[in-house]
PDB file of N, CA and C in Angstrom:
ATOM      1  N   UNK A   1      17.313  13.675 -24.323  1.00  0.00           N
ATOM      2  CA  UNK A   1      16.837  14.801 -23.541  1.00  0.00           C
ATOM      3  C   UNK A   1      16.311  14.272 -22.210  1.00  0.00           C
ATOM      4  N   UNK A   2      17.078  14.690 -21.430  1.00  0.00           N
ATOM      5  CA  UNK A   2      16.276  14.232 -20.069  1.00  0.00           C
ATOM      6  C   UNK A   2      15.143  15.889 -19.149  1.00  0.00           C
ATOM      7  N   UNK A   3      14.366  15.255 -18.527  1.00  0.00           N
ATOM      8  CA  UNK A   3      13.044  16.034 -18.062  1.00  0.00           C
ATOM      9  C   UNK A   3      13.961  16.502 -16.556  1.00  0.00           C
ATOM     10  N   UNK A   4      13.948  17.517 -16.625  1.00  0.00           N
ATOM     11  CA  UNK A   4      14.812  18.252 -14.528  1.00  0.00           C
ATOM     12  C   UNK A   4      13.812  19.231 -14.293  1.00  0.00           C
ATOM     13  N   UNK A   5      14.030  19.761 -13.314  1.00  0.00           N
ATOM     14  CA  UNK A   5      13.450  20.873 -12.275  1.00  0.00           C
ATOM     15  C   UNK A   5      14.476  21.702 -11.703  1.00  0.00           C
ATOM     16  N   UNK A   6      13.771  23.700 -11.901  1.00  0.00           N
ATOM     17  CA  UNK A   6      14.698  24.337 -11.553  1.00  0.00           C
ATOM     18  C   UNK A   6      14.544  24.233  -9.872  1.00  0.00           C
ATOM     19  N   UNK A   7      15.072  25.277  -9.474  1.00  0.00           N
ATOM     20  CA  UNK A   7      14.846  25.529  -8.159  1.00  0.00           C
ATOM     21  C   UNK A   7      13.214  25.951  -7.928  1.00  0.00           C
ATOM     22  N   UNK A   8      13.325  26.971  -8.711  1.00  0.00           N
ATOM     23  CA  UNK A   8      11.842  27.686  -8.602  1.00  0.00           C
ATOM     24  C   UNK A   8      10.455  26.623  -9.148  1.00  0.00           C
ATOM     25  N   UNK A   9      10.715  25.298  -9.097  1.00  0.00           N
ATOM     26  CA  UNK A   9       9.816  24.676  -9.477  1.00  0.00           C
ATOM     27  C   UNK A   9       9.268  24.729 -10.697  1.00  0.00           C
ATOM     28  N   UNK A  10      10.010  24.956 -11.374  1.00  0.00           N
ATOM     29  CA  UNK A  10       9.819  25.408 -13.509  1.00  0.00           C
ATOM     30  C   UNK A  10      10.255  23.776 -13.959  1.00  0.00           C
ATOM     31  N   UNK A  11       9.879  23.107 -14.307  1.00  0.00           N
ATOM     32  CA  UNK A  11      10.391  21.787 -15.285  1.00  0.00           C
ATOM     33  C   UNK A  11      11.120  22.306 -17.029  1.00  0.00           C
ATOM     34  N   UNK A  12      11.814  21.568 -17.221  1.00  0.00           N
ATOM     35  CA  UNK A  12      12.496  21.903 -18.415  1.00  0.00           C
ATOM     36  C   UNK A  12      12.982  20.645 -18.806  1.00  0.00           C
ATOM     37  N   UNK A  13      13.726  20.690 -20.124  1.00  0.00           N
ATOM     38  CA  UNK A  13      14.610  19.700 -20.665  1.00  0.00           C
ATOM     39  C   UNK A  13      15.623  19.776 -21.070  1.00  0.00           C
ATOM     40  N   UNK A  14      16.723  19.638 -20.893  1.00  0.00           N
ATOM     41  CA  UNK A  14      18.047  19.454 -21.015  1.00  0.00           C
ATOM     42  C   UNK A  14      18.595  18.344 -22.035  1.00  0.00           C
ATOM     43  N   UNK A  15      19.042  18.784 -22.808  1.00  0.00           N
ATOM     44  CA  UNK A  15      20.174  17.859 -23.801  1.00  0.00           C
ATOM     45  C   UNK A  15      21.723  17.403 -22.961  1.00  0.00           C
ATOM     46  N   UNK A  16      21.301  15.923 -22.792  1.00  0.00           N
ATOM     47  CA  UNK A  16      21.886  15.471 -21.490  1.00  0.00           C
ATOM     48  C   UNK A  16      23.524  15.243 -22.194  1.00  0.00           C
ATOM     49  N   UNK A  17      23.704  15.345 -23.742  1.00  0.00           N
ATOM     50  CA  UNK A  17      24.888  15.208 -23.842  1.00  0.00           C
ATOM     51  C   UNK A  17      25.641  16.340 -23.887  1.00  0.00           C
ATOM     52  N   UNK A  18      25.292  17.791 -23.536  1.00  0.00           N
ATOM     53  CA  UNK A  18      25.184  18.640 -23.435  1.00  0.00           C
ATOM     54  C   UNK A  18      26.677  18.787 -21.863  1.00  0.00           C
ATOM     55  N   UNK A  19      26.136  18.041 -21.122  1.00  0.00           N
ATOM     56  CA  UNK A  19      26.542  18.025 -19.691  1.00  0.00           C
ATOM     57  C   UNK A  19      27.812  17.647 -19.879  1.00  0.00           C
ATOM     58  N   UNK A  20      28.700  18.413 -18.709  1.00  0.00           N
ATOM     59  CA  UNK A  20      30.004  18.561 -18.572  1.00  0.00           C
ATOM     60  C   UNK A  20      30.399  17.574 -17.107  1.00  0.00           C
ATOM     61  N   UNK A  21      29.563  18.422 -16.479  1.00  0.00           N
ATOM     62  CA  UNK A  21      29.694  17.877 -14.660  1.00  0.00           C
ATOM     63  C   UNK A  21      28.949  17.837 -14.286  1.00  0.00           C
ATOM     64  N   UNK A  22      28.575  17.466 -12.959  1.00  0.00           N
ATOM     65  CA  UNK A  22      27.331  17.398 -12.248  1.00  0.00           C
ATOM     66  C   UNK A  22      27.829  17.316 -10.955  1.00  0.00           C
ATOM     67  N   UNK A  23      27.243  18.630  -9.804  1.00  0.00           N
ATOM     68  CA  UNK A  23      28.129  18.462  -8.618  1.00  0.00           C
ATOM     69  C   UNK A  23      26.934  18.906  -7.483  1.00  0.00           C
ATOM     70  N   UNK A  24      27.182  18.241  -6.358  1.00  0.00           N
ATOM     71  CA  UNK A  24      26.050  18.029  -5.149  1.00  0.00           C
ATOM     72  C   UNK A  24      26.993  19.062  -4.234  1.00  0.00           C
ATOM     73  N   UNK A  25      26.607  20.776  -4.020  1.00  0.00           N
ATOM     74  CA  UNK A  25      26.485  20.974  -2.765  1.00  0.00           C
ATOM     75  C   UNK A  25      26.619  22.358  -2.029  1.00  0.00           C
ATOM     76  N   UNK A  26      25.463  22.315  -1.041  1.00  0.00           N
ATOM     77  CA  UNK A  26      24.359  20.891  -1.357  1.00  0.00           C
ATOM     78  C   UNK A  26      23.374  21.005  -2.699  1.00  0.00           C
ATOM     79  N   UNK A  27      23.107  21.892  -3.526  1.00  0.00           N
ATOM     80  CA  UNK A  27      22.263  22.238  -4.404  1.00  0.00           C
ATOM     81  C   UNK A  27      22.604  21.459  -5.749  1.00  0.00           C
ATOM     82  N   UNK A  28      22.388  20.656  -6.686  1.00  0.00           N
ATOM     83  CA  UNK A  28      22.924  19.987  -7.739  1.00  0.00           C
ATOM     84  C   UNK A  28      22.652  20.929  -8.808  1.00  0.00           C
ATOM     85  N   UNK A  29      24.066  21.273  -9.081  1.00  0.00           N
ATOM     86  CA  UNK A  29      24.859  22.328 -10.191  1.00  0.00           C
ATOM     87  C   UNK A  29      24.855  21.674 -11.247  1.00  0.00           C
ATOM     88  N   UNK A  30      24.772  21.876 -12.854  1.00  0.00           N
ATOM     89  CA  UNK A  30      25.047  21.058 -13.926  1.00  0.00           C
ATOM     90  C   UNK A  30      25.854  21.903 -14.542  1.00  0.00           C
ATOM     91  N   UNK A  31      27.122  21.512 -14.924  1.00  0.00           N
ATOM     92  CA  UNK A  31      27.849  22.387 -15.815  1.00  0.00           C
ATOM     93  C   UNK A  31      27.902  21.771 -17.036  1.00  0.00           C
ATOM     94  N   UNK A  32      27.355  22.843 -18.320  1.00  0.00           N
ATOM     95  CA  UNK A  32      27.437  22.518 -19.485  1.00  0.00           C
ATOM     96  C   UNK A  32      28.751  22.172 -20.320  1.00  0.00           C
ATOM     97  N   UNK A  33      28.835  22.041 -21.416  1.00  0.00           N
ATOM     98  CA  UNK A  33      30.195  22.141 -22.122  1.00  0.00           C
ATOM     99  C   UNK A  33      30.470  23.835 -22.778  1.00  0.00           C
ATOM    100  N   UNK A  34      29.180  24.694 -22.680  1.00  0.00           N
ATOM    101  CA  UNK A  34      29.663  25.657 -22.619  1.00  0.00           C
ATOM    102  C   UNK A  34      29.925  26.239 -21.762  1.00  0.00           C
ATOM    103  N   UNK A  35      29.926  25.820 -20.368  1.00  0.00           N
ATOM    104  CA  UNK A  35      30.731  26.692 -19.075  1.00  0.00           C
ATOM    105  C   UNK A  35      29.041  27.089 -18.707  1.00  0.00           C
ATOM    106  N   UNK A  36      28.104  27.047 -19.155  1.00  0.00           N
ATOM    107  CA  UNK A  36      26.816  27.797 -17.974  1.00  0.00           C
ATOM    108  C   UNK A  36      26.472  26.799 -17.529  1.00  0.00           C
ATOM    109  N   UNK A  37      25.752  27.429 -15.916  1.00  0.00           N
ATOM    110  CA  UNK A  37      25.751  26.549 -14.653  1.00  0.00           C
ATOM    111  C   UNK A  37      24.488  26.504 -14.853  1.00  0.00           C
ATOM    112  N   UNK A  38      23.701  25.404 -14.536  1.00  0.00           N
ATOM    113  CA  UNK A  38      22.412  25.221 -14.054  1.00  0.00           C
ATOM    114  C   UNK A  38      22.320  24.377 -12.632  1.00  0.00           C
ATOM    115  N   UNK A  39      21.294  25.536 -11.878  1.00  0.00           N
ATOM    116  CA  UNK A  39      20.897  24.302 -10.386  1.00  0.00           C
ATOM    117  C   UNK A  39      19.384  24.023 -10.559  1.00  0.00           C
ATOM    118  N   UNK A  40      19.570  22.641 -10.146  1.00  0.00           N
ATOM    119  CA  UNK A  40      18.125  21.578  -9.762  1.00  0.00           C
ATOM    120  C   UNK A  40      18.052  21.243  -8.773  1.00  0.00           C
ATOM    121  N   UNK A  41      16.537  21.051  -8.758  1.00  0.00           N
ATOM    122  CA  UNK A  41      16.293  19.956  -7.470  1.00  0.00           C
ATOM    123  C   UNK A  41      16.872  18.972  -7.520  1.00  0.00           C
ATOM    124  N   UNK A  42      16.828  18.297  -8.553  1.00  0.00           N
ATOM    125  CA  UNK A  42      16.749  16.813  -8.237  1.00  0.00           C
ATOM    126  C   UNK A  42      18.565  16.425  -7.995  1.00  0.00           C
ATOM    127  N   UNK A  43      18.323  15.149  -6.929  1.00  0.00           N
ATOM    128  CA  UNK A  43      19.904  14.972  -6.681  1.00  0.00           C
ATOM    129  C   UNK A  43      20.545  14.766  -7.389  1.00  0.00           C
ATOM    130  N   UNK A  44      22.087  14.515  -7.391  1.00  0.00           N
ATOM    131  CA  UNK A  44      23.058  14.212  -8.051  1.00  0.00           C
ATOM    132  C   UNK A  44      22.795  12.707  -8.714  1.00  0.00           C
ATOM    133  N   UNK A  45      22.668  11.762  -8.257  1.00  0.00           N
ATOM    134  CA  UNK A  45      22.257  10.456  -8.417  1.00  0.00           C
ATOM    135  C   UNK A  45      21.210  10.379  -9.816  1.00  0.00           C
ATOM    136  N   UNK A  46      20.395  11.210  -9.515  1.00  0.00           N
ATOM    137  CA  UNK A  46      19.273  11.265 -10.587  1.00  0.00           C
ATOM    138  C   UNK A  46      19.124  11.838 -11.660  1.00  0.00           C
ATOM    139  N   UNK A  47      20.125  13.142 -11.368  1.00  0.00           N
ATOM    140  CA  UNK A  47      20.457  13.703 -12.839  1.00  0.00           C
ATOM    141  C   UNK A  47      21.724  12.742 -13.983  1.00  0.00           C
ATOM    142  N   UNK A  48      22.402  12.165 -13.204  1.00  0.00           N
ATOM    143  CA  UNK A  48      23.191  11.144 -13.535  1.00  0.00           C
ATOM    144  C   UNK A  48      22.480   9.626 -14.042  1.00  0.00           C
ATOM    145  N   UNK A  49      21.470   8.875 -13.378  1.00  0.00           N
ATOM    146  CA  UNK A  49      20.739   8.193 -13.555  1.00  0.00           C
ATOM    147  C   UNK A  49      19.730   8.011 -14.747  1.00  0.00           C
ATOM    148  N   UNK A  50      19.330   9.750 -14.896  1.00  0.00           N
ATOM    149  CA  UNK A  50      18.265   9.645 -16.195  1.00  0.00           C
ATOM    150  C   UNK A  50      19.243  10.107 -17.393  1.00  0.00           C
ATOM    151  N   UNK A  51      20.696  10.912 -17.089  1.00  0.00           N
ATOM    152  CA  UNK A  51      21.456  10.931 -18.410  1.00  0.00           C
ATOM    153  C   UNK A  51      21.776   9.282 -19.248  1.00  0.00           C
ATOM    154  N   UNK A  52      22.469   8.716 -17.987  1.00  0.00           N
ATOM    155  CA  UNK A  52      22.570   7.253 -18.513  1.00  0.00           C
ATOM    156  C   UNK A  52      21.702   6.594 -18.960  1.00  0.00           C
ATOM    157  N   UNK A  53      20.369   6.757 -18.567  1.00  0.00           N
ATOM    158  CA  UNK A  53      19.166   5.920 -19.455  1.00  0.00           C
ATOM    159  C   UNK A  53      19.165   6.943 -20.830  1.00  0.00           C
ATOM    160  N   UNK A  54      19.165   8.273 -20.604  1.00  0.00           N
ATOM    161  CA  UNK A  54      19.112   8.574 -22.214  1.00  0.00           C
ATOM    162  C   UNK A  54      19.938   7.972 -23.003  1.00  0.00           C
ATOM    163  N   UNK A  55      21.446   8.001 -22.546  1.00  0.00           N
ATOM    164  CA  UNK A  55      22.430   7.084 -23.468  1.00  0.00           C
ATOM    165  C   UNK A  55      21.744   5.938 -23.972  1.00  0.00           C
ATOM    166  N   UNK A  56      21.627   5.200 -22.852  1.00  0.00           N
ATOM    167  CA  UNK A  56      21.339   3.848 -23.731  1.00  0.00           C
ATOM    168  C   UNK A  56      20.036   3.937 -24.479  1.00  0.00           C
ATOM    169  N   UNK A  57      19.036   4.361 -24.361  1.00  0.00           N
ATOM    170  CA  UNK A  57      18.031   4.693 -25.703  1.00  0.00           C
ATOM    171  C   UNK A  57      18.522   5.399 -26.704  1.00  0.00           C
ATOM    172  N   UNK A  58      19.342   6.046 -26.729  1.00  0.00           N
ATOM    173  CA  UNK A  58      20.042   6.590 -28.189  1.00  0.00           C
ATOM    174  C   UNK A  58      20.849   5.165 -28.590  1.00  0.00           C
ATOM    175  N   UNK A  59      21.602   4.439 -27.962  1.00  0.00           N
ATOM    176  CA  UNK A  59      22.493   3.403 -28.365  1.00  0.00           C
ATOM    177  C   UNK A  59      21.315   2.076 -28.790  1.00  0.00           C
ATOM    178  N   UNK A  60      20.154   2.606 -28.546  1.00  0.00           N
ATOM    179  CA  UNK A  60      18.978   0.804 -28.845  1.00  0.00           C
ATOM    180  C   UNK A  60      18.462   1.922 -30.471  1.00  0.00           C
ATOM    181  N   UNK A  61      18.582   2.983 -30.383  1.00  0.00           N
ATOM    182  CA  UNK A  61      17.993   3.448 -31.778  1.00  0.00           C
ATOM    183  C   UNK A  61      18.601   3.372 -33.054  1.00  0.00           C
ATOM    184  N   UNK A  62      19.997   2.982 -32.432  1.00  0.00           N
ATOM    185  CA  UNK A  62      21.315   3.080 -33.524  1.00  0.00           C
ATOM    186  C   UNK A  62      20.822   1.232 -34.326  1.00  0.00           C
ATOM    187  N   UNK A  63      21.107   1.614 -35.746  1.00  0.00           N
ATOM    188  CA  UNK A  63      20.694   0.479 -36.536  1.00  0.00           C
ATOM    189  C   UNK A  63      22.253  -0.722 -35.450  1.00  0.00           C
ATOM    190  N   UNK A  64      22.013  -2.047 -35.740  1.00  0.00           N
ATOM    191  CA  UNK A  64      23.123  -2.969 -35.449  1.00  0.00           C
ATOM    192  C   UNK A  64      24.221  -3.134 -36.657  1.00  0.00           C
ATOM    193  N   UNK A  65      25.187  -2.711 -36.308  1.00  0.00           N
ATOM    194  CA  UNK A  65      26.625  -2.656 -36.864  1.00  0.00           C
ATOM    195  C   UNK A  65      26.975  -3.890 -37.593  1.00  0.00           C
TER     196      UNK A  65
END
């Protein structure tokens, strides 16, 4: 789950595997895998940035193979 911000300054959390796309412009759009759009503040870079750190903390929780 990563932590975002709407426009209106509301914080929320998002289930980052959830995410389809992520597109800058200029407003950063998140498209789900069910087709609904969400816009954030935060840039493209960063919504991308904190999905990838969620990955890899789900991948350090996984027992070793």
């Amino acid at each position: 789950m990563i932590v975002l911000t709407r426009l209106n300054g509301k914080g929320f959390v998002l289930n980052a595997e959830l995410i389809r796309t992520v597109e800058e412009n200029p407003d950063t759009t998140i498209t789900l895998v069910s087709g609904d759009h969400i816009v954030v503040k935060e840039p493209m870079a960063e919504v991308v940035s904190r999905s990838v750190e969620y990955g890899r903390l789900l991948r350090r929780l996984l027992p070793p193979s």
